[in-house]
Protein backbone atom coordinates (compact mmCIF):
# COMPACT_ATOMS: atom_id res chain seq x y z
CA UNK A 1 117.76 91.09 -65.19
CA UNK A 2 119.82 94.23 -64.96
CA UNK A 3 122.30 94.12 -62.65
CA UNK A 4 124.46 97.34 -60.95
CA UNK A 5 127.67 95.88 -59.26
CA UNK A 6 129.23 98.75 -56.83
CA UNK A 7 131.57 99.01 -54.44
CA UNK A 8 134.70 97.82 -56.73
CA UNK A 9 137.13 99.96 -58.34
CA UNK A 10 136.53 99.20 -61.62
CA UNK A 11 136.88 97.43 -65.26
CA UNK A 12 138.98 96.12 -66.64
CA UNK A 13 140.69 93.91 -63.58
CA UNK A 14 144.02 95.00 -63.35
CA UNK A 15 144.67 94.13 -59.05
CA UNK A 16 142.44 93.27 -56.91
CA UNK A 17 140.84 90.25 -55.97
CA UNK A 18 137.25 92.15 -55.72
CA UNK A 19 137.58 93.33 -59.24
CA UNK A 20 138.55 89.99 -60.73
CA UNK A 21 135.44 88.71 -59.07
CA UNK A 22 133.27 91.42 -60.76
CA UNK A 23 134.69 91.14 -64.01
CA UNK A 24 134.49 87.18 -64.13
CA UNK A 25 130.87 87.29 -62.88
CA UNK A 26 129.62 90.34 -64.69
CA UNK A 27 131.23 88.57 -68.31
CA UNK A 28 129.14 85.29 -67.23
CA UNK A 29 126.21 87.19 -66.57
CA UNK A 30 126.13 88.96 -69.41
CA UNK A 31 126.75 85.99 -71.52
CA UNK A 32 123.61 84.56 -70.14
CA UNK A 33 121.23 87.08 -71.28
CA UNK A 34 121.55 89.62 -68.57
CA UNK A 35 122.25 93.64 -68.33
CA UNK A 36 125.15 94.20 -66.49
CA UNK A 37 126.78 97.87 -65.37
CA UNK A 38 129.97 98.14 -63.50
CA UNK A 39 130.75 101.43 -61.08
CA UNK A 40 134.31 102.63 -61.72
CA UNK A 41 136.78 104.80 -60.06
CA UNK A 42 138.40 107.25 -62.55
CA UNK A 43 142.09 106.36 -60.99
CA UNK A 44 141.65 103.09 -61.51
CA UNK A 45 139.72 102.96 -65.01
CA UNK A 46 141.61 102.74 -68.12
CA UNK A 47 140.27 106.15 -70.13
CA UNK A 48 140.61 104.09 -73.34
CA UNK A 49 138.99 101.33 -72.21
CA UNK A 50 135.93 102.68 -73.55
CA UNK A 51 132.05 102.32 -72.43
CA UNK A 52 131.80 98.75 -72.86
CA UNK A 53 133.84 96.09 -71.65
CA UNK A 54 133.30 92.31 -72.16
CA UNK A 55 129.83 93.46 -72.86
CA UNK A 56 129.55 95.26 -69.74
CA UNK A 57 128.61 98.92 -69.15
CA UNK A 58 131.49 100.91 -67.78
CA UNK A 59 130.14 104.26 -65.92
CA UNK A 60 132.98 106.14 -64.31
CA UNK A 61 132.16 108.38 -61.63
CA UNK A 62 134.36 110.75 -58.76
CA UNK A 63 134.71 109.86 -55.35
CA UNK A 64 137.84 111.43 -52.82
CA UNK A 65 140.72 109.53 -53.64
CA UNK A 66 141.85 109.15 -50.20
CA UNK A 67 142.52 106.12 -47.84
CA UNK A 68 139.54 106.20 -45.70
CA UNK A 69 137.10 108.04 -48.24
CA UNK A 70 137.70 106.38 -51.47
CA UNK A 71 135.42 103.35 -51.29
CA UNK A 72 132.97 105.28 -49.36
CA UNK A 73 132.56 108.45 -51.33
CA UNK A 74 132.30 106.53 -54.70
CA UNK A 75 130.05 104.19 -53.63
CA UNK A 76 128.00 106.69 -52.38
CA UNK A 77 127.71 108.54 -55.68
CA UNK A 78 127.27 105.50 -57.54
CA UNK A 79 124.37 104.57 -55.26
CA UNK A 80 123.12 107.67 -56.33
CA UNK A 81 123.24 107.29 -59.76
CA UNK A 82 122.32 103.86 -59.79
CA UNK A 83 118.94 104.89 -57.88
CA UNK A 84 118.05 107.35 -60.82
CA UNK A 85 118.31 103.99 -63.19
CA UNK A 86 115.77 101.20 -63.56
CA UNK A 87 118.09 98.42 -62.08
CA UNK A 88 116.64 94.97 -60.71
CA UNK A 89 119.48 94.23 -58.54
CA UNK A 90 121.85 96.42 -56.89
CA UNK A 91 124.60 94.46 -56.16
CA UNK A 92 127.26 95.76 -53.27
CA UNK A 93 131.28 94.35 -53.02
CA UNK A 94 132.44 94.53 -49.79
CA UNK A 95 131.81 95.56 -46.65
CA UNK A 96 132.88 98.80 -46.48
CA UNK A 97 130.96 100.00 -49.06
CA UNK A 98 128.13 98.49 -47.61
CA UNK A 99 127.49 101.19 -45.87
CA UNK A 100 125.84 102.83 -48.56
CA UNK A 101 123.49 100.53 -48.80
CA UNK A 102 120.43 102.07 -46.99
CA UNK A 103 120.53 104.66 -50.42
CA UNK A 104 119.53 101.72 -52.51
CA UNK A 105 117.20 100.20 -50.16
CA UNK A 106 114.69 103.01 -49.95
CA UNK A 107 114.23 102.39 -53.46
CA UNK A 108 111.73 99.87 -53.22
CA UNK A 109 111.74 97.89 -57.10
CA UNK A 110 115.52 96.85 -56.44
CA UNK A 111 116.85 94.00 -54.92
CA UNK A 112 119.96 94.73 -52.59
CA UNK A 113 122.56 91.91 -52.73
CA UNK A 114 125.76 92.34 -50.97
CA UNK A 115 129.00 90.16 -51.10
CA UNK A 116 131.19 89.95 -48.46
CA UNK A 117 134.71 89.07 -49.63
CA UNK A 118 136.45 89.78 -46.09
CA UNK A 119 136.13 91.17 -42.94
CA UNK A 120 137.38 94.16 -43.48
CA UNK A 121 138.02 95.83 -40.06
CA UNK A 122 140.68 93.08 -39.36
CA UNK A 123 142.57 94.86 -41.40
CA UNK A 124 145.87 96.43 -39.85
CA UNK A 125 146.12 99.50 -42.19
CA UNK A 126 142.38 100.84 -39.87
CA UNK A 127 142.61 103.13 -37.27
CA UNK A 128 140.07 102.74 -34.52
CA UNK A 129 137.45 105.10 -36.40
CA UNK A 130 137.77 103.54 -39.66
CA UNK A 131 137.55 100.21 -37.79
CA UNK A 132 134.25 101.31 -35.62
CA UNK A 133 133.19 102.51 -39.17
CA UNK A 134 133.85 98.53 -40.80
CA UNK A 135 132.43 96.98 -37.49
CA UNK A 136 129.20 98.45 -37.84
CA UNK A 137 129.21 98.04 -41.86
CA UNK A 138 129.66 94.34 -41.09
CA UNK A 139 126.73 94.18 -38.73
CA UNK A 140 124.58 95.51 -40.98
CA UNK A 141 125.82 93.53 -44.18
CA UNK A 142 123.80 90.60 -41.96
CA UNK A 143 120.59 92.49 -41.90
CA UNK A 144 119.89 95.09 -44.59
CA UNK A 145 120.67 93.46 -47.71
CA UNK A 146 117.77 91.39 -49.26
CA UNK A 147 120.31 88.89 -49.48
CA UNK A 148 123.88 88.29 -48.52
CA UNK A 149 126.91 85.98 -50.22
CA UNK A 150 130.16 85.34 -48.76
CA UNK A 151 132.91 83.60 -50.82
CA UNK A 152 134.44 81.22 -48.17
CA UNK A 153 133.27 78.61 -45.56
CA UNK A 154 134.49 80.84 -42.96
CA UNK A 155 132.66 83.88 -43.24
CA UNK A 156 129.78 81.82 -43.21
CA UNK A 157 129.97 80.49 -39.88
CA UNK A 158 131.24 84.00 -39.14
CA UNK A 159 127.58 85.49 -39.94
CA UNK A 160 126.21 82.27 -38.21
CA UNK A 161 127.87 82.77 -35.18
CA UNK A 162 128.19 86.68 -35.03
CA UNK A 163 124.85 87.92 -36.61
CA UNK A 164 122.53 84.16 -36.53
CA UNK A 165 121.92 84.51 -40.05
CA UNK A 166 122.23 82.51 -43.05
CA UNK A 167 124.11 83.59 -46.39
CA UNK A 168 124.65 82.38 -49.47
CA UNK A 169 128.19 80.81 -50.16
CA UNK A 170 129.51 81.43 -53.45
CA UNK A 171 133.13 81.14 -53.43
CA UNK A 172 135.83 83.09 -56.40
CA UNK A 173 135.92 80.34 -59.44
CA UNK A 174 138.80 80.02 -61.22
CA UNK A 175 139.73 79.21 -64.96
CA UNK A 176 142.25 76.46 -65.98
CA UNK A 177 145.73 78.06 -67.56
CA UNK A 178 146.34 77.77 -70.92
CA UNK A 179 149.89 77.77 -71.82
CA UNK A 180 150.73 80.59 -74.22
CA UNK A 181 154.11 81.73 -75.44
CA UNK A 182 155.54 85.24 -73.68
CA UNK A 183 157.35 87.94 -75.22
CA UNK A 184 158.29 88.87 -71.23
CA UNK A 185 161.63 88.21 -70.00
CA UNK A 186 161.87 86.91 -66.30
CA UNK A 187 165.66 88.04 -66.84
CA UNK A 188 164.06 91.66 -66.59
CA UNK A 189 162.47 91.03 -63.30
CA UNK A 190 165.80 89.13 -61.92
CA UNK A 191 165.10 85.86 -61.51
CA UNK A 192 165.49 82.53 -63.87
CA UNK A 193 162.32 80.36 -64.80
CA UNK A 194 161.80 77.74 -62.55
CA UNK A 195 164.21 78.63 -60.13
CA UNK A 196 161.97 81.01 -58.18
CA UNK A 197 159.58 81.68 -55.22
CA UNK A 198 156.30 83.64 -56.13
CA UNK A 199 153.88 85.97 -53.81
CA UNK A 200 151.41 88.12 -55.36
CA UNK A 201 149.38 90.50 -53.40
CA UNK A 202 149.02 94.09 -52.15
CA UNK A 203 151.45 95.29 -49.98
CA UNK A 204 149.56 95.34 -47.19
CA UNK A 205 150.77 94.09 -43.36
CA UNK A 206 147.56 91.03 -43.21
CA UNK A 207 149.70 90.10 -46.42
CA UNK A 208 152.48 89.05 -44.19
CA UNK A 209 155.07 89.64 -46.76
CA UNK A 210 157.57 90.74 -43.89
CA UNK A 211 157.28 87.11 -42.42
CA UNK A 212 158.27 86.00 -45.81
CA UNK A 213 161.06 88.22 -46.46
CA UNK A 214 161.91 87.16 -42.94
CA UNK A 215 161.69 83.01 -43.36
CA UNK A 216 163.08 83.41 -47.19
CA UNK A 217 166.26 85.19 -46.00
CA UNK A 218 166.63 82.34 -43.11
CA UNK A 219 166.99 79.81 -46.26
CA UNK A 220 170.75 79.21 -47.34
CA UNK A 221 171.55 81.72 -49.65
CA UNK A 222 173.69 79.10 -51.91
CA UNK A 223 170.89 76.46 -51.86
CA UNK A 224 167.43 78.48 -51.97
CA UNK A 225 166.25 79.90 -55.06
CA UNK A 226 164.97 83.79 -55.84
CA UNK A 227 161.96 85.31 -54.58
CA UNK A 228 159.53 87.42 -56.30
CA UNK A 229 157.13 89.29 -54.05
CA UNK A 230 155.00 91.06 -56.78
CA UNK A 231 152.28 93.70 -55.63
CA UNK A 232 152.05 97.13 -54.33
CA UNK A 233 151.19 99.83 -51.97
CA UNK A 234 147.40 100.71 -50.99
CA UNK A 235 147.95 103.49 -48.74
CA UNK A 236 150.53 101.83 -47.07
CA UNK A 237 153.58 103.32 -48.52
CA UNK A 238 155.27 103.26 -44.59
CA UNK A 239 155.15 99.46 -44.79
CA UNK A 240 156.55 99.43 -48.07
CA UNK A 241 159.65 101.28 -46.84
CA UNK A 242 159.64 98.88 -44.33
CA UNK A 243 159.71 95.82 -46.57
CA UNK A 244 162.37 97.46 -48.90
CA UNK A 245 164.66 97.70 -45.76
CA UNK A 246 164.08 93.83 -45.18
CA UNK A 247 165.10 93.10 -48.56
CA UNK A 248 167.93 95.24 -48.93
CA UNK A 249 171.87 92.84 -49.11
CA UNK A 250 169.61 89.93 -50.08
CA UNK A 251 169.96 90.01 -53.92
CA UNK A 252 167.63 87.48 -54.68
CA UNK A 253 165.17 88.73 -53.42
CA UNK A 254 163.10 90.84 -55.76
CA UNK A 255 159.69 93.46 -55.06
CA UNK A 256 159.05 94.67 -58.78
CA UNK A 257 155.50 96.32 -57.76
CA UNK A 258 152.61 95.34 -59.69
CA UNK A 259 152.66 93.30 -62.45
CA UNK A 260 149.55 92.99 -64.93
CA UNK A 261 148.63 90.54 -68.02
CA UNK A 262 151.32 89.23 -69.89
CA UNK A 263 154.17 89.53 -67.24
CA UNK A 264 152.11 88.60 -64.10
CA UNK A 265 150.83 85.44 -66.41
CA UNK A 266 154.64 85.13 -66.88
CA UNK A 267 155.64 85.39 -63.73
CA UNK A 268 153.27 82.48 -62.69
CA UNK A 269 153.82 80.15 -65.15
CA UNK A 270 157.71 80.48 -64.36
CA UNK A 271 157.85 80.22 -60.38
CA UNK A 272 158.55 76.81 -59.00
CA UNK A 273 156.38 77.69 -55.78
CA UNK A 274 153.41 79.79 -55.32
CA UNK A 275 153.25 81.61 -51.36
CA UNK A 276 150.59 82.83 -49.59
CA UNK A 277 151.77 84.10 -46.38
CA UNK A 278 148.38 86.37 -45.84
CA UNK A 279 147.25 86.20 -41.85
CA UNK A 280 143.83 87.39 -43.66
CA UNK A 281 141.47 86.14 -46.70
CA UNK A 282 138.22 85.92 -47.99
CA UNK A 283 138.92 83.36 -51.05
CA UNK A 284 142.26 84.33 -52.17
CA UNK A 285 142.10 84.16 -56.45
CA UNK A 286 146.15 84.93 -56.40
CA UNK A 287 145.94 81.06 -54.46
CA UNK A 288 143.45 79.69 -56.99
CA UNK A 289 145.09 81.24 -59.78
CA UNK A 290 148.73 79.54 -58.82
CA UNK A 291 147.01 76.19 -58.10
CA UNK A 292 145.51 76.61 -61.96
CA UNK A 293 149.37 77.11 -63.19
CA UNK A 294 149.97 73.33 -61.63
CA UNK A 295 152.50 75.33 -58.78
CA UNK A 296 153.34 73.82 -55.19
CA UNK A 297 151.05 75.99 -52.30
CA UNK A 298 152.92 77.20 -49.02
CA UNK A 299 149.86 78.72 -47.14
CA UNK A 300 149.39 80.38 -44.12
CA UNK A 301 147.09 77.96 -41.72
CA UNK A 302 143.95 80.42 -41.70
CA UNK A 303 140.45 78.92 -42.14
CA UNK A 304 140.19 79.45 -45.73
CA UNK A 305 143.55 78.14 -46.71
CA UNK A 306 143.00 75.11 -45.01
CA UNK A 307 139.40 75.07 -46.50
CA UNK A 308 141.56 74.87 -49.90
CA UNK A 309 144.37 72.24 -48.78
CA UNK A 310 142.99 70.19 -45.77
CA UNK A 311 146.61 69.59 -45.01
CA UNK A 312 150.10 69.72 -44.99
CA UNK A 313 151.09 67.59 -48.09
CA UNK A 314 153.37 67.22 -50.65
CA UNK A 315 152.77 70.25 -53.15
CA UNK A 316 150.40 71.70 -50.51
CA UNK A 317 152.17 73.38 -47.23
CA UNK A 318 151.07 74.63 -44.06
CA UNK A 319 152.61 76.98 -41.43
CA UNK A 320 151.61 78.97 -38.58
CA UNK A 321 150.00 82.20 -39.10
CA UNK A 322 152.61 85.06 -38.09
CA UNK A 323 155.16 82.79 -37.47
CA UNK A 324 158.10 83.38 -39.70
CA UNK A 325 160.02 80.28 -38.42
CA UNK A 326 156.92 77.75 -39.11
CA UNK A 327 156.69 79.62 -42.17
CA UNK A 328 160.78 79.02 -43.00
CA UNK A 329 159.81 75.42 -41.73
CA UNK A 330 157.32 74.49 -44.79
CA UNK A 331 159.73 76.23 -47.42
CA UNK A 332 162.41 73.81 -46.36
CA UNK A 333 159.62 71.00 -46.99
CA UNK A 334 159.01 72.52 -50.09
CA UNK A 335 162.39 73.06 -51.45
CA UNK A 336 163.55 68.98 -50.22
CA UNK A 337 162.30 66.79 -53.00
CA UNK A 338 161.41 69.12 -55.80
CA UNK A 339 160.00 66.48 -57.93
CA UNK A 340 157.53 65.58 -55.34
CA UNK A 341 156.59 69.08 -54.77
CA UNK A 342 155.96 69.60 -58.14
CA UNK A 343 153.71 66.35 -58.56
CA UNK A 344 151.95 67.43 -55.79
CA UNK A 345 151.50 71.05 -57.00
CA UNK A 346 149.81 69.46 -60.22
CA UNK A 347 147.73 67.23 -57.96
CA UNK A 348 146.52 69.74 -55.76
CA UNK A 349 145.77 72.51 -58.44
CA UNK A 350 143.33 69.81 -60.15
CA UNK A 351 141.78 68.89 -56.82
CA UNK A 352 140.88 72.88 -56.88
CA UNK A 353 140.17 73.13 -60.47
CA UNK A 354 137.53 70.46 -60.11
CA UNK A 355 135.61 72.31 -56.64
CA UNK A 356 136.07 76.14 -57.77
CA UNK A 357 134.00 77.05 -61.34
CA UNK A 358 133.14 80.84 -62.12
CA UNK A 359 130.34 79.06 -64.09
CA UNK A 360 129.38 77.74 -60.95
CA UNK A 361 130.01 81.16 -58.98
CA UNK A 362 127.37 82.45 -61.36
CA UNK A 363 125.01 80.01 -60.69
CA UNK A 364 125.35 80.86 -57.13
CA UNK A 365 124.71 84.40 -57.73
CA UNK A 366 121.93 83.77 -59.86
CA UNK A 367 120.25 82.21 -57.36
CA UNK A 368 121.02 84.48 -54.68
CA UNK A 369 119.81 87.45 -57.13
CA UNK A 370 116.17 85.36 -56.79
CA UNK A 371 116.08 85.16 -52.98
CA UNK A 372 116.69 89.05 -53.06
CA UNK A 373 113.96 89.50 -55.37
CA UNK A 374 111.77 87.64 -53.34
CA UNK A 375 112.49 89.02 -50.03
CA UNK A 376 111.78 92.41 -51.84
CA UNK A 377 108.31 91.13 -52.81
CA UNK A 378 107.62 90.30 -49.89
CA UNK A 379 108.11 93.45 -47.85
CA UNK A 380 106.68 95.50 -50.69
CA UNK A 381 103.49 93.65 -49.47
């Protein structure tokens, strides 16, 4: 088949858990026989990337670099482009973008697949017209693709319950760490290996990195170790400001921005505890990718996280959404017995190794590629 993925901001992955998704897929996809062409955003792209990446075709086009308009405009162009080429499947990321979609259905050969990796008008950083906007996106991300995929158990039963229809679930995969020796010196990041809390994320408010700045600095500053909040702004530079005030006079506590390849694989294999304070998710890879590094989980108790851990357990903690005292709670169960924690973290990041395969994602999206053709056939009857 060939395959057009839009709505992401580009190859090769550098953040962004949409963009990991596309470049895992697309790679597997292409590996199996099939044409694959990625959409990219020229301020995301890497200009010497080239035209080709992991045997994908990279096509940068414009779009308004702006909060509200970014997604939308390029998408929108893309669509366009994508309409002039011979594609079987057009495949949308996200909702937002979504809204495009009515461009690609009117050409009548292509199927029109659309993932939903979150519901994206929950998201603080929307004003009421960007949220109205999402809303509507959402609804019709239930009816006007030829088929729809959502990556987590919850946003099925969302589209259940919301829209009464079925999608196809094919959650993120993930791909076991390989230890490798680093060049990259924790040192220059301020914090020692093993001795150190880990977040990775955009710094965004659904994020919650506030409540953890807020339960970390509750921890005894003689007995708790450093934190590294890795990640950075996405139109949110207010919050930012707002997080750098928290963590100013608590010098172990430590927001380098975004870290990429070599140091963020660094910075993961050296934390002794991987958290996800997020009050929103689709399938968090930053929560995959720690549990494939062996690391002890302190999650937030939304649907998906608990979809991943079941429980509160050793090497797998729990805590109250938005509640910065439940969440300094499970750090103190995570910093008790550290050897417990640890064995736990190894235990739990198999358990997850075993249910969540990209080779498996692919299969998923395979087969949700047919149903689109299908339902295409059938209306071009």
């Amino acid at each position: 088949m060939r395959v057009a993925m839009l709505g992401c901001r580009g190859l090769p992955a550098t953040y962004g858990g949409v963009e990991r998704h596309v470049e895992e897929i697309g790679a597997r996809l292409v590996e199996r026989g099939h044409e694959v062409t990625v959409y990219c955003r020229p301020h995301y792209s890497d200009a010497d990337t080239g035209p080709w990446y992991r045997g994908m075709r990279r096509v940068v086009l414009p779009g308004i670099a702006s909060k509200r308009l970014d997604a939308l405009s390029h998408t929108a162009v893309a669509a366009a482009h994508a309409a002039t080429q011979d594609f079987d499947v057009v495949h949308y990321h996200a909702v937002g973008p979504g809204l495009v979609s009515p461009l690609s259905r009117a050409r009548r050969r292509s199927a029109v697949v659309l993932t939903v990796h979150g519901l994206d008008f929950a998201r603080e950083k929307w004003g009421p017209g960007a949220r109205l906007a999402l809303q509507l996106s959402a609804r019709m991300s239930a009816y006007l693709p030829d088929r729809t995929i959502v990556v987590a158990e919850a946003l099925r039963e969302h589209y259940r319950a919301a829209y009464g229809v079925e999608t196809s679930y094919v959650p993120n995969g993930v791909t076991p760490a390989e230890a490798e020796e680093s060049l990259f010196d924790l040192a220059e990041l301020g914090v020692k290996r093993g001795d150190y809390l880990l977040s990775v994320g955009r710094l965004v408010p659904e994020k919650g990195t506030h409540l953890l700045l807020e339960a970390f600095t509750a921890l005894p500053p003689g007995a708790r170790p450093g934190l590294l909040a890795v990640g950075g702004a996405s139109y949110t530079g207010d919050y930012v400001q707002r997080l750098a005030a928290l963590a100013q006079g608590v010098p172990d506590a430590h927001l380098p921005g975004f870290l990429y390849g070599e140091q963020l694989r660094t910075a993961y294999e050296g934390a002794r505890i991987f958290v996800q304070s997020s009050t929103l998710e689709g399938m968090p890879l930053t929560v995959l990718e720690a549990a494939a590094h062996g690391l002890p989980l302190v999650l937030s108790d939304i649907p998906v996280h608990v979809q991943l851990l079941g429980s509160d357990r050793p090497g797998g903690r729990l805590f109250t959404s938005g509640d910065s005292a439940s969440l300094h709670r499970a750090l103190e169960r995570a910093l008790q017995d550290p050897e417990a924690e640890a064995a736990g973290g190894r235990l739990v990041g198999q358990e997850l190794l075993d249910r969540f395969s990209w080779d498996r994602a692919v299969d998923g999206t395979l087969d949700a590629y047919e149903q689109g053709l299908a339902a295409r056939r059938r209306a071009r009857r």
